[in-house]
Protein backbone atom coordinates (compact mmCIF):
# COMPACT_ATOMS: atom_id res chain seq x y z
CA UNK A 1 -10.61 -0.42 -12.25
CA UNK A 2 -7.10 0.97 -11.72
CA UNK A 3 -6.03 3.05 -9.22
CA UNK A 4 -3.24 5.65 -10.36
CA UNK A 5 -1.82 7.37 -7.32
CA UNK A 6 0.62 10.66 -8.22
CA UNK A 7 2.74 10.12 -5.61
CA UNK A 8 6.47 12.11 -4.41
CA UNK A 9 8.55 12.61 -1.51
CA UNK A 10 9.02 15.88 -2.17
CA UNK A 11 6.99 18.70 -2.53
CA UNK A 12 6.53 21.49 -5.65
CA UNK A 13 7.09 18.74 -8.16
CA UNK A 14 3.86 19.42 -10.28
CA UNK A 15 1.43 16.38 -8.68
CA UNK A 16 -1.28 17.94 -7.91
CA UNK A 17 -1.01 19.47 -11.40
CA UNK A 18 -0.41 16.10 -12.95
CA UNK A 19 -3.61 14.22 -10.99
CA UNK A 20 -6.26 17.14 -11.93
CA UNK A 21 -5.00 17.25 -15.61
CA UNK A 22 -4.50 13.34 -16.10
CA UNK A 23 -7.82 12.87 -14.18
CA UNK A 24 -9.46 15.31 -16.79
CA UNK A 25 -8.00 14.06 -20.07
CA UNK A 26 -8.97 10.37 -19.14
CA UNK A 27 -12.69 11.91 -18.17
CA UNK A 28 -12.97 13.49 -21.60
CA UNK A 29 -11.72 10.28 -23.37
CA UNK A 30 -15.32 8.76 -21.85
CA UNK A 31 -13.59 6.85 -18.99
CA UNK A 32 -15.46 6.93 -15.47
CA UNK A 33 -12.82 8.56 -13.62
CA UNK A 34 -12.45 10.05 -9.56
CA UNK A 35 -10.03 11.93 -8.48
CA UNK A 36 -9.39 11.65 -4.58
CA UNK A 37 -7.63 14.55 -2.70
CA UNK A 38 -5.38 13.06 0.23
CA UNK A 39 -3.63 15.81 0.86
CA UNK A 40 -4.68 18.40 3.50
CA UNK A 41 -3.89 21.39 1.77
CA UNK A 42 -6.51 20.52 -0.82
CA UNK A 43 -4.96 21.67 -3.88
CA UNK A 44 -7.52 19.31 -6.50
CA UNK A 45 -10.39 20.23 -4.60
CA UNK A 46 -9.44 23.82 -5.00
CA UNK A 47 -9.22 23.77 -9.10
CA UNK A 48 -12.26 22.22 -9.32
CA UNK A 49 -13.96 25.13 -6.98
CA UNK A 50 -15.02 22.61 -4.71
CA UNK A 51 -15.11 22.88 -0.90
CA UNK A 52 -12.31 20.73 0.48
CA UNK A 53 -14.44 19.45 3.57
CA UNK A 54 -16.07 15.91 3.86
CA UNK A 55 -18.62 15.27 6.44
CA UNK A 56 -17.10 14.16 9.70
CA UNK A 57 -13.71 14.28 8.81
CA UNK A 58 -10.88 11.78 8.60
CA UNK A 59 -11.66 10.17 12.14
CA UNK A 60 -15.43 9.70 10.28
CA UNK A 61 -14.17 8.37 7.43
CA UNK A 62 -11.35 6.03 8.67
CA UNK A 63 -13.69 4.48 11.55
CA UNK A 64 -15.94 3.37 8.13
CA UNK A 65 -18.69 5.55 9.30
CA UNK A 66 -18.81 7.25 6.15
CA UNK A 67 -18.52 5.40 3.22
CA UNK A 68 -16.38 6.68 0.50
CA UNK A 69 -19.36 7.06 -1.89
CA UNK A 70 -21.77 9.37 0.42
CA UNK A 71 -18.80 11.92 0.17
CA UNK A 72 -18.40 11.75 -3.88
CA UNK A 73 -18.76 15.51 -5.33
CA UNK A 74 -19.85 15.74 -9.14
CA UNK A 75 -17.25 18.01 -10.89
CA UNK A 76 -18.10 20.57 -14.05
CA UNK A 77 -17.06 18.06 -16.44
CA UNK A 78 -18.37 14.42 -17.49
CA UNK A 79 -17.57 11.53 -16.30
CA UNK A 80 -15.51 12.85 -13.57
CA UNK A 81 -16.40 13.41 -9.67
CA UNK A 82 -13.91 14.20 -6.70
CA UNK A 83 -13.75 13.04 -3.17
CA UNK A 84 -12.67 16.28 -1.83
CA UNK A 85 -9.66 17.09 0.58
CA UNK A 86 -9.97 18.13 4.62
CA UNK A 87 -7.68 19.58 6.55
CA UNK A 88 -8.49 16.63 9.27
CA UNK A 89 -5.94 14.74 6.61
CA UNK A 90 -3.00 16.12 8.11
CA UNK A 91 -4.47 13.64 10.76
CA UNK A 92 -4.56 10.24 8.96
CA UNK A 93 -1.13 8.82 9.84
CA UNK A 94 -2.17 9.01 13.92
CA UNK A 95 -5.73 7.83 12.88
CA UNK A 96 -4.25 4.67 10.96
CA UNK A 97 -2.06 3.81 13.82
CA UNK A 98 -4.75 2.99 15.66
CA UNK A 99 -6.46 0.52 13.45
CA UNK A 100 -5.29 -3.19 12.38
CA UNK A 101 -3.70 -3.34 9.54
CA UNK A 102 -3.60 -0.21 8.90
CA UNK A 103 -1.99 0.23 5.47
CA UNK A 104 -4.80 -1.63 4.30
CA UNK A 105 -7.62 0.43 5.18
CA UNK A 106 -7.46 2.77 2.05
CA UNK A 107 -7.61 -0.26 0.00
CA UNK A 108 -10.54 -1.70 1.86
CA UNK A 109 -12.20 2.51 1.64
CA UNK A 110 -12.11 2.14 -2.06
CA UNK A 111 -12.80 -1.69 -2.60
CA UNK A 112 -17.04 -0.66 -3.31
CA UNK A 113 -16.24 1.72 -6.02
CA UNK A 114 -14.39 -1.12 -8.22
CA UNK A 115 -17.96 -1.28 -10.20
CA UNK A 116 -18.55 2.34 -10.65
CA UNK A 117 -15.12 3.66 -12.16
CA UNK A 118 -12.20 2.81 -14.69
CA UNK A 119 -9.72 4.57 -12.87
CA UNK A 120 -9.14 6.16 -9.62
CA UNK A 121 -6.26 9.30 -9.32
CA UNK A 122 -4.94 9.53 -5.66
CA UNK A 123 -3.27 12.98 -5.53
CA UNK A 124 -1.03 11.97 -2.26
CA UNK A 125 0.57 14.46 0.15
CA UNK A 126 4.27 14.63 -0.25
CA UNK A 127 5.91 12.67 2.43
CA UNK A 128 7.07 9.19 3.72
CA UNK A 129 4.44 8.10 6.18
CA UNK A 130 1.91 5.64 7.44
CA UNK A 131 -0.30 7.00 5.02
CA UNK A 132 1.95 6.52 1.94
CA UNK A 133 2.44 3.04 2.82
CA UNK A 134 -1.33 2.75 2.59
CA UNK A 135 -1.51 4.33 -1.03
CA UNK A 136 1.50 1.90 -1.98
CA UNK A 137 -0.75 -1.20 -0.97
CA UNK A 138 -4.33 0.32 -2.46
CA UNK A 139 -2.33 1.42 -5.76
CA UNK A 140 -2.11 -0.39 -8.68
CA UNK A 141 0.94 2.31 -10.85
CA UNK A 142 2.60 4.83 -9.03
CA UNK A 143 3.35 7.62 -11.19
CA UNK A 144 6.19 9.98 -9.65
CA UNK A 145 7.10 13.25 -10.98
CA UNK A 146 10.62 13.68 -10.69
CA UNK A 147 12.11 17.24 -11.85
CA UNK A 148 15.46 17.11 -13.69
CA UNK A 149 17.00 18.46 -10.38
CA UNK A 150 19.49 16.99 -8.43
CA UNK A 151 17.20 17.02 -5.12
CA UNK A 152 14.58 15.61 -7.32
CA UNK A 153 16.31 12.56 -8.66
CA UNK A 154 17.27 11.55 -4.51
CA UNK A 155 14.15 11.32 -3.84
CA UNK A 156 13.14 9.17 -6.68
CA UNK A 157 16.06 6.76 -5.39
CA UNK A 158 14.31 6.41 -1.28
CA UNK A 159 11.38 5.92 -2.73
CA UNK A 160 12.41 2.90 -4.86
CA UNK A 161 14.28 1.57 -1.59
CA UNK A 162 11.07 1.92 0.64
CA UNK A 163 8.92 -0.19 -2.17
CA UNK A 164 11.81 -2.73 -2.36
CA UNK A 165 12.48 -3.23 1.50
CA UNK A 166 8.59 -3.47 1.72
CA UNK A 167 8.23 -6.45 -1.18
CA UNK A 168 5.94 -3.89 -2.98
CA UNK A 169 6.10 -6.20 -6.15
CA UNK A 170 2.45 -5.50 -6.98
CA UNK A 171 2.99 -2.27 -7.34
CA UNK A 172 4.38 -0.38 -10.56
CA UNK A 173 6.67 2.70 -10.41
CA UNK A 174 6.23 4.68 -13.19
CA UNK A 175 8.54 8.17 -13.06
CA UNK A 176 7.89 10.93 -15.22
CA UNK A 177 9.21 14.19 -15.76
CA UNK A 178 8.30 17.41 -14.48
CA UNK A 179 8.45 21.27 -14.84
CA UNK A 180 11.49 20.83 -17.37
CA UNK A 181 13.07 23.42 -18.90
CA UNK A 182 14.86 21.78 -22.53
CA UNK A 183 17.16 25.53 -22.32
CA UNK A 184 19.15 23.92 -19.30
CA UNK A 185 22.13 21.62 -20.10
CA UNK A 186 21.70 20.11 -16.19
CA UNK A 187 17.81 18.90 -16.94
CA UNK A 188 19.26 17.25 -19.83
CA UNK A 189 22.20 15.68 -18.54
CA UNK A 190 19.83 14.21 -15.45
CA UNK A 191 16.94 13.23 -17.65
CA UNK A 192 19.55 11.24 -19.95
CA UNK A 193 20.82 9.68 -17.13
CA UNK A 194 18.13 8.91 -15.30
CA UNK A 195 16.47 7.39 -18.22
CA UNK A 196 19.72 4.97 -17.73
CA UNK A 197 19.07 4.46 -13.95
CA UNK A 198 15.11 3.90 -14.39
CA UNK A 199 14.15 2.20 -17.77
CA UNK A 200 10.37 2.12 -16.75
CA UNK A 201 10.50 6.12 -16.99
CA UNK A 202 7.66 7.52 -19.68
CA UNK A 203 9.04 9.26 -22.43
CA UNK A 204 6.38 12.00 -21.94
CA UNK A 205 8.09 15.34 -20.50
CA UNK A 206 6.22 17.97 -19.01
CA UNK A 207 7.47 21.46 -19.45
CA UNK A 208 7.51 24.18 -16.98
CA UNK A 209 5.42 26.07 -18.30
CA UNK A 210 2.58 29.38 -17.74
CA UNK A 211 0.27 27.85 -18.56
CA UNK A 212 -0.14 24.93 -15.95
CA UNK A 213 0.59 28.12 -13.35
CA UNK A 214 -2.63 29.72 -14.58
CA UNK A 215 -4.23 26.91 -13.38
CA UNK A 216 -4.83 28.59 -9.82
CA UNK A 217 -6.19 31.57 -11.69
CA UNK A 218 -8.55 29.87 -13.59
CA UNK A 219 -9.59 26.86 -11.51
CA UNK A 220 -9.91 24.58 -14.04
CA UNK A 221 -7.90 21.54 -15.49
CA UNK A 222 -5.49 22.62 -18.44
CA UNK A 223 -7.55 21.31 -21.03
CA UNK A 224 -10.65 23.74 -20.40
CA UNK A 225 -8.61 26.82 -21.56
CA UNK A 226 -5.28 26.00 -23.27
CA UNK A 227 -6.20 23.84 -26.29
CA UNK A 228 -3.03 23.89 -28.41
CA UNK A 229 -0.25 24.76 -25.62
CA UNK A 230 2.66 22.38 -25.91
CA UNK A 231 1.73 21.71 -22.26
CA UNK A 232 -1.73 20.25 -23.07
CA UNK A 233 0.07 18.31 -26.02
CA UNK A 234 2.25 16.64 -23.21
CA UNK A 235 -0.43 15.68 -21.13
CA UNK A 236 -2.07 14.00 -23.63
CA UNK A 237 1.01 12.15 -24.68
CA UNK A 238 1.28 11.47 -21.02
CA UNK A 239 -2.01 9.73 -20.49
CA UNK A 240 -1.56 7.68 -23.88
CA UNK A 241 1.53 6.52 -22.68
CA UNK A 242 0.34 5.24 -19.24
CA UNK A 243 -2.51 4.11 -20.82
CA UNK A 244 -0.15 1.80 -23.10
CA UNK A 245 1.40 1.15 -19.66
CA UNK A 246 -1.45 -0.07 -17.46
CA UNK A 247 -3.04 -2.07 -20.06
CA UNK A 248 -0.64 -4.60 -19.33
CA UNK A 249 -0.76 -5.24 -16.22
């Protein structure tokens, strides 16, 4: 099993777009795949019309009263279920805090699915917190949208200086890019030159694009209604990529 967490600092960088389509592509390629919604908003949960509320809440579920796979949901497609969101979330940091160890108790949630999935997507809240230190230790790639904005490529830099001041070395930082627009000299320039500053960056560009904005209309991945939109093309280049990626780890 590998656990693939979409992970940023900031916010409105296309990962929740990027876990729900990733999670669906590798789903239809006939890989046992969850997707788990950490953040409190419950954007994942949401496209796949599924209730983002899990029995108990986070105090529930970080206690180990409720193991992980009593609150799996089945989605609309094969091979692919969801642990949904809950607004308790916004909780977790305070709830960790009180436990030993606590950024390994995300690690130790997941450690009794290893058998029943190839890969786990963690679509993380965007922040630097107690929590994201427990998603750096339960992770096995970190993939980081990063668009070609200024603001954007900053926060790509803290994050590689948390995971190096915390010996992360387990843990592999894969940036991609996001929501770019190929009309705008600047998202060239800083794509070039962050391909410079961060040789393990995929290839694979998203665009911005209407498409991927539909997907709150239609609540469902891209995939399910936009078959031959350069958008879905780059997704699946995307997952082949990080599939070339993980395989050698």
């Amino acid at each position: 099993m590998t656990i693939l967490a979409l992970y940023s600092i900031k916010g409105g960088v296309g990962k929740t777009a990027s876990a729900v389509n990733l999670a669906f592509i590798a789903a239809r390629s006939g890989y046992k795949t969850l997707i788990w919604d950490l953040d409190p908003q419950g954007a994942s949960s949401y496209y796949f019309r599924i209730k983002p509320k899990i029995k108990g809440g986070s105090k529930s579920l970080i206690a180990g009263k409720q193991p992980l796979d009593g609150l799996i949901k089945g989605t609309d497609f094969d091979n692919l279920d969801l642990l949904p969101a809950d607004f308790s979330f916004r909780n977790l940091d305070l709830l960790l805090d009180d436990k030993k160890k606590p950024t390994k108790q995300l690690k130790k949630l997941l450690k009794p699915l290893i058998a029943d999935y190839d890969f786990i997507f963690l679509d993380c809240p965007p922040n630097i917190s107690l929590l994201s230190e427990a998603v750096f230790e339960a992770a096995d790639v970190l993939l980081s949208p990063i668009i070609p904005t200024t603001l954007s490529v900053r926060t790509l830099d803290q994050l590689q200086t948390v995971l190096v001041e915390k010996q992360l070395e387990q843990l592999t930082l894969l940036p991609f890019f996001s929501m770019v627009d190929r009309r705008k000299k600047m998202h060239l320039d800083i794509m070039a030159h962050l391909n410079d500053t961060y040789p393990d960056t995929l290839s694979t560009a998203i665009p911005y694009a209407s498409e991927i904005e539909r997907m709150g209309l239609e609540l469902n991945p891209l995939g399910v209604y936009s078959h031959k939109s350069p958008a879905i093309r780059a997704y699946n280049a995307l997952w082949q990529e990080i599939l070339t990626r993980t395989t050698t780890l």
